[in-house]
Protein backbone atom coordinates (compact mmCIF):
# COMPACT_ATOMS: atom_id res chain seq x y z
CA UNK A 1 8.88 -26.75 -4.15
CA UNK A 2 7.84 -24.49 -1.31
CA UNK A 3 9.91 -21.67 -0.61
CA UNK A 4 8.40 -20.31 2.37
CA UNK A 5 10.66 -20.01 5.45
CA UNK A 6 9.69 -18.97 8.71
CA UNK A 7 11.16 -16.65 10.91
CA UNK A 8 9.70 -16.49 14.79
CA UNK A 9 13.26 -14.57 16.39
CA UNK A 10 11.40 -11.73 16.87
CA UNK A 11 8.38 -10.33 19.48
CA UNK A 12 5.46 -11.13 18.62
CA UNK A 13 4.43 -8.07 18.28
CA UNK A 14 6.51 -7.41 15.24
CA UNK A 15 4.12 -6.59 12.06
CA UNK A 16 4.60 -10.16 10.19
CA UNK A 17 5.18 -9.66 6.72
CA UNK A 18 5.02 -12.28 3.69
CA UNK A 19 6.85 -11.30 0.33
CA UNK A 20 5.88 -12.11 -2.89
CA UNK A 21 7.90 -12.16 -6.14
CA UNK A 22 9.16 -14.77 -8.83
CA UNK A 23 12.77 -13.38 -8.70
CA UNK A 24 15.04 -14.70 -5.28
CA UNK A 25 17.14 -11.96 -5.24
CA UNK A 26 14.27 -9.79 -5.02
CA UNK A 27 13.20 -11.38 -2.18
CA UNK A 28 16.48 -11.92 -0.97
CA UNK A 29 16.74 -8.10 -1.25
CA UNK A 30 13.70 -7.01 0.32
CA UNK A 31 14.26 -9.53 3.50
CA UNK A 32 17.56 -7.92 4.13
CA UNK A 33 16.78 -4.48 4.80
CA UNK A 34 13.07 -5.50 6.32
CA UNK A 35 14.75 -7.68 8.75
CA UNK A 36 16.65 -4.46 10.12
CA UNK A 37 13.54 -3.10 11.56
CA UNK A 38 12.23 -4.15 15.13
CA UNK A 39 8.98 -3.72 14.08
CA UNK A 40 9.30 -5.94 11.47
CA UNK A 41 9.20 -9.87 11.04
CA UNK A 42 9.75 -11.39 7.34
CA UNK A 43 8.01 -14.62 8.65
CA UNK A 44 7.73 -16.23 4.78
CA UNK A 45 8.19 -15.99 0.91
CA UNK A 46 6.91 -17.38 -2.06
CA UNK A 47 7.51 -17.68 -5.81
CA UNK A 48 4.28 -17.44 -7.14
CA UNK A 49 0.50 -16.88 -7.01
CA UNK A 50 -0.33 -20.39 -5.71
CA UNK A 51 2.04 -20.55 -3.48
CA UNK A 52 0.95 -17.33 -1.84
CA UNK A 53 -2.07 -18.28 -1.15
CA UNK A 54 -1.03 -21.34 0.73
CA UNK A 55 1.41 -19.20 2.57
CA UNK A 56 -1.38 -16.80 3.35
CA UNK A 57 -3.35 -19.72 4.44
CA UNK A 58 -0.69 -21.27 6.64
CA UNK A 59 1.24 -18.26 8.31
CA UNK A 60 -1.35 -15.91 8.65
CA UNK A 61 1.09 -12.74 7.73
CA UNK A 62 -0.19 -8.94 8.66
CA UNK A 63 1.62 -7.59 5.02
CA UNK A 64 1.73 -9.17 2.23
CA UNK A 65 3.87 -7.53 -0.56
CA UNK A 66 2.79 -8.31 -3.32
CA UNK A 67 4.56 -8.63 -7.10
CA UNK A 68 1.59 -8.30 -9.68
CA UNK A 69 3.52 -9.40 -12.84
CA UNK A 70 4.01 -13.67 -11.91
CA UNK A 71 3.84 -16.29 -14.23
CA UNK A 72 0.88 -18.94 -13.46
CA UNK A 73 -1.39 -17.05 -11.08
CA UNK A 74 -0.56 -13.40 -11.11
CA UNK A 75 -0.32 -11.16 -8.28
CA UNK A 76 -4.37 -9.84 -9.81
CA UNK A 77 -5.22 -13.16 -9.78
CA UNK A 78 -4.30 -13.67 -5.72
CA UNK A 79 -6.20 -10.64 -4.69
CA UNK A 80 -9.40 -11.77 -6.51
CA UNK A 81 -9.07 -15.30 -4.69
CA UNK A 82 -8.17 -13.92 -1.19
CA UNK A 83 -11.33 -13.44 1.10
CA UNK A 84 -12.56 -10.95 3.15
CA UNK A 85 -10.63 -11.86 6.15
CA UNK A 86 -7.30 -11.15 4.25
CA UNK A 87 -4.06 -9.51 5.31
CA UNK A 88 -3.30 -6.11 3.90
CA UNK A 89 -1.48 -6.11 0.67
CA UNK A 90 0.12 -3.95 -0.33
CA UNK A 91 1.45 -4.55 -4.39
CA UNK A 92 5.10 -3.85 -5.34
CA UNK A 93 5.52 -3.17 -9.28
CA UNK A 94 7.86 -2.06 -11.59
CA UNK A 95 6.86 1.26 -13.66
CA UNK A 96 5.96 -0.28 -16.44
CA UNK A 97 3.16 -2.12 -14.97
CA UNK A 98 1.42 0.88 -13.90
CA UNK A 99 -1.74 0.35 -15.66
CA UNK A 100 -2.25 -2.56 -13.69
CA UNK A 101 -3.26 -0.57 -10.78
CA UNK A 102 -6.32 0.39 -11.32
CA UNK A 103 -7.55 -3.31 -11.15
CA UNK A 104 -5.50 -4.28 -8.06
CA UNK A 105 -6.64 -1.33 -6.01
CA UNK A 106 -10.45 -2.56 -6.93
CA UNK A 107 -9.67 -6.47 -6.12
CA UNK A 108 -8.12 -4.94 -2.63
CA UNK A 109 -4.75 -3.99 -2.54
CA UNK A 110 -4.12 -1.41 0.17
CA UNK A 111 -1.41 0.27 -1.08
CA UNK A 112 0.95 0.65 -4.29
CA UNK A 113 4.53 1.35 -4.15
CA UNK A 114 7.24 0.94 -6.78
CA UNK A 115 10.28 -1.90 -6.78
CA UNK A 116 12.57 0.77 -6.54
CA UNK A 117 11.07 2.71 -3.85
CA UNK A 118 13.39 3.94 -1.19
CA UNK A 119 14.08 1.66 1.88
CA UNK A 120 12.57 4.13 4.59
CA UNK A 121 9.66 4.88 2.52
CA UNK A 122 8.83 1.23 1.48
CA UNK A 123 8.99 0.51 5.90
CA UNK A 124 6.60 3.20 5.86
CA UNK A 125 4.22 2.37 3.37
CA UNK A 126 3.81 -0.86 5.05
CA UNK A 127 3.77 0.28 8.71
CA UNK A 128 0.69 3.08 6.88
CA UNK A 129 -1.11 -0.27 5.00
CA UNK A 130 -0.58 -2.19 8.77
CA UNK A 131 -2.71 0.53 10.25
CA UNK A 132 -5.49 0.36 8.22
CA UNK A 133 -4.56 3.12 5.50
CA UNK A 134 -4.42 3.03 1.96
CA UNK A 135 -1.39 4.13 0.37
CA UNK A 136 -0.01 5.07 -3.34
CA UNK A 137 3.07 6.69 -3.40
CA UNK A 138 3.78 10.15 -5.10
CA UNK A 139 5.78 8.82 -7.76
CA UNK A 140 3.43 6.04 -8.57
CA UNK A 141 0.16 8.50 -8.27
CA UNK A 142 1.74 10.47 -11.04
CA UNK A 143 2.56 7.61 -13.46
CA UNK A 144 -0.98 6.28 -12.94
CA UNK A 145 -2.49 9.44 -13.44
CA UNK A 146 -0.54 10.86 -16.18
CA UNK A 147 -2.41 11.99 -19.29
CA UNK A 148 -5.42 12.10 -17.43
CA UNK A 149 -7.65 15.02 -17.66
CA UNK A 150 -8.82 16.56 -14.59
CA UNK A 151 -13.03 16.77 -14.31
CA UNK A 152 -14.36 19.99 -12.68
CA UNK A 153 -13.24 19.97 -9.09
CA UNK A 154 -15.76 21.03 -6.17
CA UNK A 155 -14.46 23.92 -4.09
CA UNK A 156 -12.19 22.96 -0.96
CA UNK A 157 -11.53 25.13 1.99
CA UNK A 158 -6.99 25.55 2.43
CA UNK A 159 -7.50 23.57 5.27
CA UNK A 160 -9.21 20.54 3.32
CA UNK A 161 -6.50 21.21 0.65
CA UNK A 162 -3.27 20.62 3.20
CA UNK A 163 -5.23 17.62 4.28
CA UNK A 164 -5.79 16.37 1.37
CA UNK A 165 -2.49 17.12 -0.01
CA UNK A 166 -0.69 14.77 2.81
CA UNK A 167 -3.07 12.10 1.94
CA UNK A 168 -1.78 12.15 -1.21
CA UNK A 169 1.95 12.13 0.01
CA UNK A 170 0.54 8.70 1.90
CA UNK A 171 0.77 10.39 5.55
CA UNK A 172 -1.94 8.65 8.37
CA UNK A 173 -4.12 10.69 10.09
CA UNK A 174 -1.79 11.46 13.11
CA UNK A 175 1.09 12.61 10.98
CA UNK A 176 -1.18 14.80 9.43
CA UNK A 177 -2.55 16.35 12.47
CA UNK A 178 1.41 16.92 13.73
CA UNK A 179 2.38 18.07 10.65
CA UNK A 180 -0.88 20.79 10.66
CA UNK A 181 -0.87 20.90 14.75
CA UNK A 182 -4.22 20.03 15.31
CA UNK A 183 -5.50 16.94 17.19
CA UNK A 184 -6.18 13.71 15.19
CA UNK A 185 -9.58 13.84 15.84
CA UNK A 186 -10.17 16.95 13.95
CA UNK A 187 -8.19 15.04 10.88
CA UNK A 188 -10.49 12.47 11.33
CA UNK A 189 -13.29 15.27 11.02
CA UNK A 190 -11.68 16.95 7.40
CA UNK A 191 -11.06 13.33 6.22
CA UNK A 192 -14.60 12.42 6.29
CA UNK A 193 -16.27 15.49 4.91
CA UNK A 194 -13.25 15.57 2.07
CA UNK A 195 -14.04 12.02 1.03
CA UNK A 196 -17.88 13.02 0.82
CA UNK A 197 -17.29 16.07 -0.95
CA UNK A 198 -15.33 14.73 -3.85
CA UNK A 199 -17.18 11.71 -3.62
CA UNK A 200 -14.13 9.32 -2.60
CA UNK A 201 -14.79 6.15 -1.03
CA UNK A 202 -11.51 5.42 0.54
CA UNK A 203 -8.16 7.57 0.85
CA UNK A 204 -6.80 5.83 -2.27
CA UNK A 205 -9.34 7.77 -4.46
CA UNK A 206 -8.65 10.65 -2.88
CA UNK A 207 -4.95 10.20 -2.83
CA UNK A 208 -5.71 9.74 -6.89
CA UNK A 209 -8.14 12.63 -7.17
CA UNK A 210 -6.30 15.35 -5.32
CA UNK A 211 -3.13 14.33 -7.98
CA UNK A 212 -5.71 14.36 -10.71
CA UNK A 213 -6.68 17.75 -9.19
CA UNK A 214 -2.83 19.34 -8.71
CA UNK A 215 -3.43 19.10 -5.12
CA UNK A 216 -0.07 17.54 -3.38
């Protein structure tokens, strides 16, 4: 049975959001305090990795968070089946499942956040995924890096270091530049020659090299 239930009481400029989990009262959770934000619109759920998909297909969500751990088709399994014109997803997991990560961030996740992640922060990991950033959170960056040794780091500027140490911390480009009070396009600037220099190809590998690094 389908469990996906539509919501359409809010603008339609709300980001639309789709959750993802075998447990109801996970959902049930997560649609409670969502549905407190303007911004936000829980517009469907579903119970598994099937049923995603056809959810995806049907409602055409902006978010999709994302449990990996599912019996049947997994939450790995969805990303590798969803196409290139797929909504950002952004994977909810419990601590455990940390070595999963790796693999979900390569089939496209945008972001990785755990289940018990405060409210506010979890609201702004997905408004951060919604505008085209990816996102790992500091707690999660540490358990997926843990006992990994660091490789010899190239030389960065303190400038490029504060930058790069909000990336990690999962700030966008324009709280960086308010928090360093410089205009976003110089951000945009540091961000670029950062990623070449350590040889990133997104912020999520350089969220997970500058906390391989110490930097953060």
């Amino acid at each position: 049975m389908n469990d996906t239930t539509v919501n359409d009481t809010k603008a339609s400029g709300s980001i639309r959001l789709l959750l993802v989990d075998d447990h109801p009262v996970v959902r049930q959770g997560l649609r409670a305090y969502l549905e407190l934000e303007a911004d936000l619109q829980v517009v469907g759920e579903a119970s598994g990795g099937e049923e995603a998909l056809e959810s995806i297909a049907s409602l055409s969500p902006d978010v999709v968070l994302l449990d990996l751990k599912m019996p049947g088709l997994d939450g790995q399994g969805v990303l590798e089946r969803l196409g290139k014109d797929a909504p950002r997803v952004l994977v909810l997991t419990s601590a455990t499942d940390v070595e999963r990560v790796p693999a979900a961030i390569a089939a496209g996740a945008a972001g990785f956040v755990y289940k018990d992640i405060d409210p506010d922060a979890l609201t702004a990991a997905i408004r951060t995924v919604h505008a085209g950033q990816a996102l790992l959170s500091p707690a999660a960056l540490r358990g997926l890096m843990s006992g990994t040794s660091a490789s010899a780091a190239p030389e960065l500027t303190p400038r490029e270091s504060q930058v790069l140490g909000l990336i990690a911390k999962g700030q966008t480009n324009r709280q960086i530049a308010r928090a360093l009070g410089v205009s976003e396009k110089t951000v945009k600037t540091h961000v670029t020659n950062l990623l070449r220099r350590i040889d990133a190809a997104d912020r999520t590998q350089a969220a997970l090299w500058a906390v391989r690094h110490g930097i953060g």
